[in-house]
Protein backbone atom coordinates (compact mmCIF):
# COMPACT_ATOMS: atom_id res chain seq x y z
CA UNK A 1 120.15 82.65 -159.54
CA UNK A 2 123.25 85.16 -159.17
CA UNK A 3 120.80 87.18 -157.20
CA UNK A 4 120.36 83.97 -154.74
CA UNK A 5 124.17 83.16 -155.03
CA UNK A 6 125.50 86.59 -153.67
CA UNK A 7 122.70 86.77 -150.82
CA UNK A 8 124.14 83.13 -149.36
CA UNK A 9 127.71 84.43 -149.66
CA UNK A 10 126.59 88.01 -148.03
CA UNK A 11 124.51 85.90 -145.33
CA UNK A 12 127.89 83.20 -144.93
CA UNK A 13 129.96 86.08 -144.82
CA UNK A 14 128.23 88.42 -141.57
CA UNK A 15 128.16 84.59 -139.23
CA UNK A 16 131.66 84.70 -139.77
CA UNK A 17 131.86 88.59 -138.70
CA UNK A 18 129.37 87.73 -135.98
CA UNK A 19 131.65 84.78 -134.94
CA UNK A 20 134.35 86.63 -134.58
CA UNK A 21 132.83 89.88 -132.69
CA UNK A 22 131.77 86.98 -130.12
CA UNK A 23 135.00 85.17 -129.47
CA UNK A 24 136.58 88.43 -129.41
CA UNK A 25 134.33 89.36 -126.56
CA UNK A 26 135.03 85.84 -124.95
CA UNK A 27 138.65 86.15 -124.70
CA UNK A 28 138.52 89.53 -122.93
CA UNK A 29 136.03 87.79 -120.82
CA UNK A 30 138.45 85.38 -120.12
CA UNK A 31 141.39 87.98 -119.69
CA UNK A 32 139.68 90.44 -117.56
CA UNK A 33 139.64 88.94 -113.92
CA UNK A 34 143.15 88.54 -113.77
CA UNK A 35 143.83 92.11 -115.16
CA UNK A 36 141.88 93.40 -112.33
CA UNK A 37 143.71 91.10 -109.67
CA UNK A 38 146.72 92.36 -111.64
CA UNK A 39 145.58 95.59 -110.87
CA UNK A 40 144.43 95.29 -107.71
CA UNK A 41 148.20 94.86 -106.87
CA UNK A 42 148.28 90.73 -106.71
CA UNK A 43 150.56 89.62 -109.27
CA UNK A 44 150.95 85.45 -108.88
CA UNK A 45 147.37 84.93 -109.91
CA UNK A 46 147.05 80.53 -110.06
CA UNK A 47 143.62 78.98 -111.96
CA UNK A 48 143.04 75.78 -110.40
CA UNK A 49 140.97 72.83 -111.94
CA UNK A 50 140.73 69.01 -111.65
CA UNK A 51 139.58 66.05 -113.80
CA UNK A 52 138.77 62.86 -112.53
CA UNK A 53 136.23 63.40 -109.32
CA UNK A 54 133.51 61.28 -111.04
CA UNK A 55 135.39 58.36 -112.41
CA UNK A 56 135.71 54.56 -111.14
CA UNK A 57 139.32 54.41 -111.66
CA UNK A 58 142.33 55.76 -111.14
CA UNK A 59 143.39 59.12 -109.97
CA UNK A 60 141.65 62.97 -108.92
CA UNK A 61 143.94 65.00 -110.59
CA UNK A 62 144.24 68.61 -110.62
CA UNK A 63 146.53 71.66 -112.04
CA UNK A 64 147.36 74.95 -111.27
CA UNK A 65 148.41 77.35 -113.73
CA UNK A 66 150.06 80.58 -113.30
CA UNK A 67 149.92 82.86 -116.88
CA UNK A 68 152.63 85.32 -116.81
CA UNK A 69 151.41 87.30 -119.61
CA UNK A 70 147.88 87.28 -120.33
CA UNK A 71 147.57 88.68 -123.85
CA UNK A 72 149.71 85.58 -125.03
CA UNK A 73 148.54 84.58 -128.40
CA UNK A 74 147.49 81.23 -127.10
CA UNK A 75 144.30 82.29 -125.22
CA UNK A 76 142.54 82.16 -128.25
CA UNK A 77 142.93 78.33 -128.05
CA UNK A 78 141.32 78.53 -124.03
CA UNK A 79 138.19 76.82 -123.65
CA UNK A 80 137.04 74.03 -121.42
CA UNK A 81 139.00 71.38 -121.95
CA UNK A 82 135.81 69.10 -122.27
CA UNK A 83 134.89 71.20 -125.49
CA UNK A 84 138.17 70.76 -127.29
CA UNK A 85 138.51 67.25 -129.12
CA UNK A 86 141.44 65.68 -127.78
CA UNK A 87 144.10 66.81 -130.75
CA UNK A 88 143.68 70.09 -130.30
CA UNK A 89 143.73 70.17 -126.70
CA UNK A 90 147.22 68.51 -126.58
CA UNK A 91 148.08 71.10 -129.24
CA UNK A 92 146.46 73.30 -126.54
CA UNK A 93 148.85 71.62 -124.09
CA UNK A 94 151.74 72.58 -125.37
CA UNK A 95 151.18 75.45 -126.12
CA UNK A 96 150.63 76.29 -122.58
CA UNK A 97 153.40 74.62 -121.66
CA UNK A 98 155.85 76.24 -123.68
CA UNK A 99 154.67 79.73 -122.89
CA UNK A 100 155.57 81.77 -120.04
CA UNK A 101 153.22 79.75 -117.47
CA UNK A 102 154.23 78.27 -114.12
CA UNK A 103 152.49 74.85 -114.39
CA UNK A 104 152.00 72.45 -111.19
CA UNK A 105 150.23 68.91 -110.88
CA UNK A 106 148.70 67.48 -107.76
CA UNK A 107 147.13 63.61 -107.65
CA UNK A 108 145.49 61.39 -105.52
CA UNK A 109 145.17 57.61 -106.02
CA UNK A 110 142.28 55.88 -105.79
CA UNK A 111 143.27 53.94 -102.26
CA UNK A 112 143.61 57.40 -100.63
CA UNK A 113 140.12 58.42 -102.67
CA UNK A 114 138.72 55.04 -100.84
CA UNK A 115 140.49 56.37 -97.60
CA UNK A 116 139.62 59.95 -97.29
CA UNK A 117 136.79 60.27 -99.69
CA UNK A 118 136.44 61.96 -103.09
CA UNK A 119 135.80 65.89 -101.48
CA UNK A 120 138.67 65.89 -99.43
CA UNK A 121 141.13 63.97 -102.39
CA UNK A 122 140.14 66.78 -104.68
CA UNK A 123 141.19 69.09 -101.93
CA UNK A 124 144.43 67.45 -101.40
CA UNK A 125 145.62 67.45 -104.78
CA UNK A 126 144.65 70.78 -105.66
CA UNK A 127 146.63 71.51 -102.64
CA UNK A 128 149.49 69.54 -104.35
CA UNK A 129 149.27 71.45 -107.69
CA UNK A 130 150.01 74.78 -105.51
CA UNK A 131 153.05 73.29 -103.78
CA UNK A 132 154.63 71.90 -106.75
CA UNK A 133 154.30 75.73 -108.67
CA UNK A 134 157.30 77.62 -108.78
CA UNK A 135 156.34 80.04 -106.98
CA UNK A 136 153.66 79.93 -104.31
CA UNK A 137 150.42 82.19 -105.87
CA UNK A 138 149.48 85.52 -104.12
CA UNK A 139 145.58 84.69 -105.08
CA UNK A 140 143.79 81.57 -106.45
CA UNK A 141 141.03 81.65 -108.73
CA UNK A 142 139.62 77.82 -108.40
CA UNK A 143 136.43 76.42 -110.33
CA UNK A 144 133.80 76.17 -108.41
CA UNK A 145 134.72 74.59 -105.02
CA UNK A 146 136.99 76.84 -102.67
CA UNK A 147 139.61 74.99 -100.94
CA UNK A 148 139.39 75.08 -97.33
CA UNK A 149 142.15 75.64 -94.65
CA UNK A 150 144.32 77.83 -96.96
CA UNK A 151 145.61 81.60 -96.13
CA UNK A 152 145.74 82.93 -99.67
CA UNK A 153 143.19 84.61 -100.91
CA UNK A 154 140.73 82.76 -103.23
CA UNK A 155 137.52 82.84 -105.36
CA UNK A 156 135.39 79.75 -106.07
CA UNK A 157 133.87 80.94 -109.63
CA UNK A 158 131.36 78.93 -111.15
CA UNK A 159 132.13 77.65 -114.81
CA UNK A 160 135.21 79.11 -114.12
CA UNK A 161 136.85 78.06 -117.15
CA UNK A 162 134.70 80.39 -119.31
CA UNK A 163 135.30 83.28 -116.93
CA UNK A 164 139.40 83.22 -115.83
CA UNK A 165 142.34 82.43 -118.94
CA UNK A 166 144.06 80.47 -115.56
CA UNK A 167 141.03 78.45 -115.14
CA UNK A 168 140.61 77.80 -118.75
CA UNK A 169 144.62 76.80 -118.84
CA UNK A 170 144.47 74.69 -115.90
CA UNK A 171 141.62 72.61 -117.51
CA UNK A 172 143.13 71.52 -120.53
CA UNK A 173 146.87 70.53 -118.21
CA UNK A 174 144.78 68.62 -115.69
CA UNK A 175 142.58 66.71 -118.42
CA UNK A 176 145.68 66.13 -120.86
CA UNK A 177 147.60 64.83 -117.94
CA UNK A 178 144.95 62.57 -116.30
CA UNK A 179 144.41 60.91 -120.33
CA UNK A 180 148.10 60.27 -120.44
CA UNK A 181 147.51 58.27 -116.74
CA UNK A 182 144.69 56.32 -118.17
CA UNK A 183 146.28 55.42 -121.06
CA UNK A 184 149.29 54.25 -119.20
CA UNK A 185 147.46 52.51 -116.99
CA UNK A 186 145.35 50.37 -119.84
CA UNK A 187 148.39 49.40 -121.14
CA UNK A 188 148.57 47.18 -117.49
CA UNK A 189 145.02 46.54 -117.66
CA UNK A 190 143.45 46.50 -121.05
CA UNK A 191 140.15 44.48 -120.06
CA UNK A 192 138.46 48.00 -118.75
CA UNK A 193 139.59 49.84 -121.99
CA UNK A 194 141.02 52.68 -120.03
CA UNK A 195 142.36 54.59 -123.21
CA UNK A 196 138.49 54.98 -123.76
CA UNK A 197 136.63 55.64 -121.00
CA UNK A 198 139.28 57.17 -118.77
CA UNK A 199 137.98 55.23 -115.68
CA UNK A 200 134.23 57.01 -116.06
CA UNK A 201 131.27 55.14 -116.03
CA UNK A 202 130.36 54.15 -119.82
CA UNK A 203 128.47 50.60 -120.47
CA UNK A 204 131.36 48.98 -121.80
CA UNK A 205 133.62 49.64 -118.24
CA UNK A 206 130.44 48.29 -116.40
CA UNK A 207 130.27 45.74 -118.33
CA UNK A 208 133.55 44.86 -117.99
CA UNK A 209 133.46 45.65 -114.45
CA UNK A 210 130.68 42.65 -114.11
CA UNK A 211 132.50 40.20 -116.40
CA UNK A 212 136.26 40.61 -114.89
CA UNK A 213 136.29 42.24 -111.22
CA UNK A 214 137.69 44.71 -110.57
CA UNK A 215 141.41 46.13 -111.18
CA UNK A 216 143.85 47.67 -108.12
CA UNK A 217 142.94 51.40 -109.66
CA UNK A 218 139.33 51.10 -109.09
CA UNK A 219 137.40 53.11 -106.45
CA UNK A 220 136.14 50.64 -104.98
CA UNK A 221 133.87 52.45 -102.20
CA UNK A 222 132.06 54.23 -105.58
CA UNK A 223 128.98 53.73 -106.76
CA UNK A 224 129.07 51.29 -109.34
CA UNK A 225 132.53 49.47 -108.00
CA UNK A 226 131.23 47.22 -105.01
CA UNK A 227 134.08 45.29 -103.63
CA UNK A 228 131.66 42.71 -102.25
CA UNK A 229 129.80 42.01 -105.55
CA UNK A 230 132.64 42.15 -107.88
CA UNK A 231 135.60 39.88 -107.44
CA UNK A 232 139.16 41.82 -107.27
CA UNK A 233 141.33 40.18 -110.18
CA UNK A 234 144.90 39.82 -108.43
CA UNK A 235 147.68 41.66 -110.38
CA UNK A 236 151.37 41.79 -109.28
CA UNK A 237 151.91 44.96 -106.34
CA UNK A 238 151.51 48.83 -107.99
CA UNK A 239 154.87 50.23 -106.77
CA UNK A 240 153.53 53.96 -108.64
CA UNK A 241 150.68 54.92 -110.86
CA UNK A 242 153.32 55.12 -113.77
CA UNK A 243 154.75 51.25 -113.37
């Protein structure tokens, strides 16, 4: 039985080693492309990611994040933002925020989505999120699309949040910021339950979708949000997406 006892504790204790050894090797994973840029003599490095592309309602947003000092204790937190419950990735959040990063948010609205089309609104506001930095980046790491008609120098990485710390960053701002929208925004219309579903898809925002109409944030030229099925419920005129 003791025998038994000790080999669980021995077996408990070398996942916990192993665990370790492997997130060690993730966050100098996540660390290394920028040293190299850092190296390679570019030293405004901006992540880029959005949140929002494939929802019904409301806004595309996205973030850029400059990381002024990489080794920061607060990569260890990094991961993509969809893999952190939503405590710790305000936690997450703030910690970002309150280190040495340069932080800038871009948005589109859905009418402009409608307008312009979901591709090019992701565009614009990542666009947007580079403007409204500090400092205008030197090079721009951005997950997975590259954004066209821009001079700086850029890589489109796939899964880019498990491969650059300003991906990674930029994740968790955009997501964290978008939720605050959504939530802001069900406050004004609490019939599509937008502190839920965050304007995505689920049953429940169909549902409610087919029972009430439609709201002045939905998209209404997406699938799933047909203006000429679905009757648009009349609210009082959206000045901004924060009235």
């Amino acid at each position: 039985m003791e025998k038994a006892v000790f080999l669980r504790k021995i077996y408990s204790l070398r996942k916990k080693i192993y665990f370790l050894y492997q997130e060690r090797l993730r966050i100098e994973r996540l660390k290394r492309l920028e040293k190299e840029l850092s190296l390679s003599g570019y030293h405004y490095i901006a992540g880029i990611d959005e949140v929002g592309r494939g929802a019904l309602a409301g806004p595309v947003v996205a973030a850029a994040v400059v990381i002024k000092e990489v080794d920061s204790f607060f990569v260890a937190y990094l991961k993509d933002s969809k893999k952190i419950n939503k405590i710790r990735r305000e936690y997450v959040s703030q910690l970002i925020s309150d280190k040495l990063c340069d932080i800038g948010i871009g948005l589109v609205d859905a009418d402009t989505i409608d307008r312009i089309n979901i591709a090019q609104s992701t565009f614009l506001a990542m666009k947007r999120a580079l403007r409204s930095l500090e400092q205008y980046p030197d090079y721009i790491l951005v997950d997975a699309f590259k954004i066209p008609y821009i001079l700086t120098p850029q890589d489109n990485l796939i899964r880019g949040e498990d491969k650059s710390i300003s991906i990674a960053a930029a994740s968790v701002i955009a997501k964290v910021y978008r939720d605050g929208i959504m939530r802001k925004f069900h406050e004004k219309y609490p019939l599509y339950q937008f502190n839920k579903n965050m304007g995505y898809g689920t049953k429940n925002h169909l549902e409610a979708i087919k029972k009430n109409g439609i709201s002045p944030i939905h998209r209404k030229t997406f699938k799933g949000v047909i203006i000429d099925k679905y009757k648009e419920i009349k609210y009082p005129k959206q000045k901004s997406l924060y009235e």
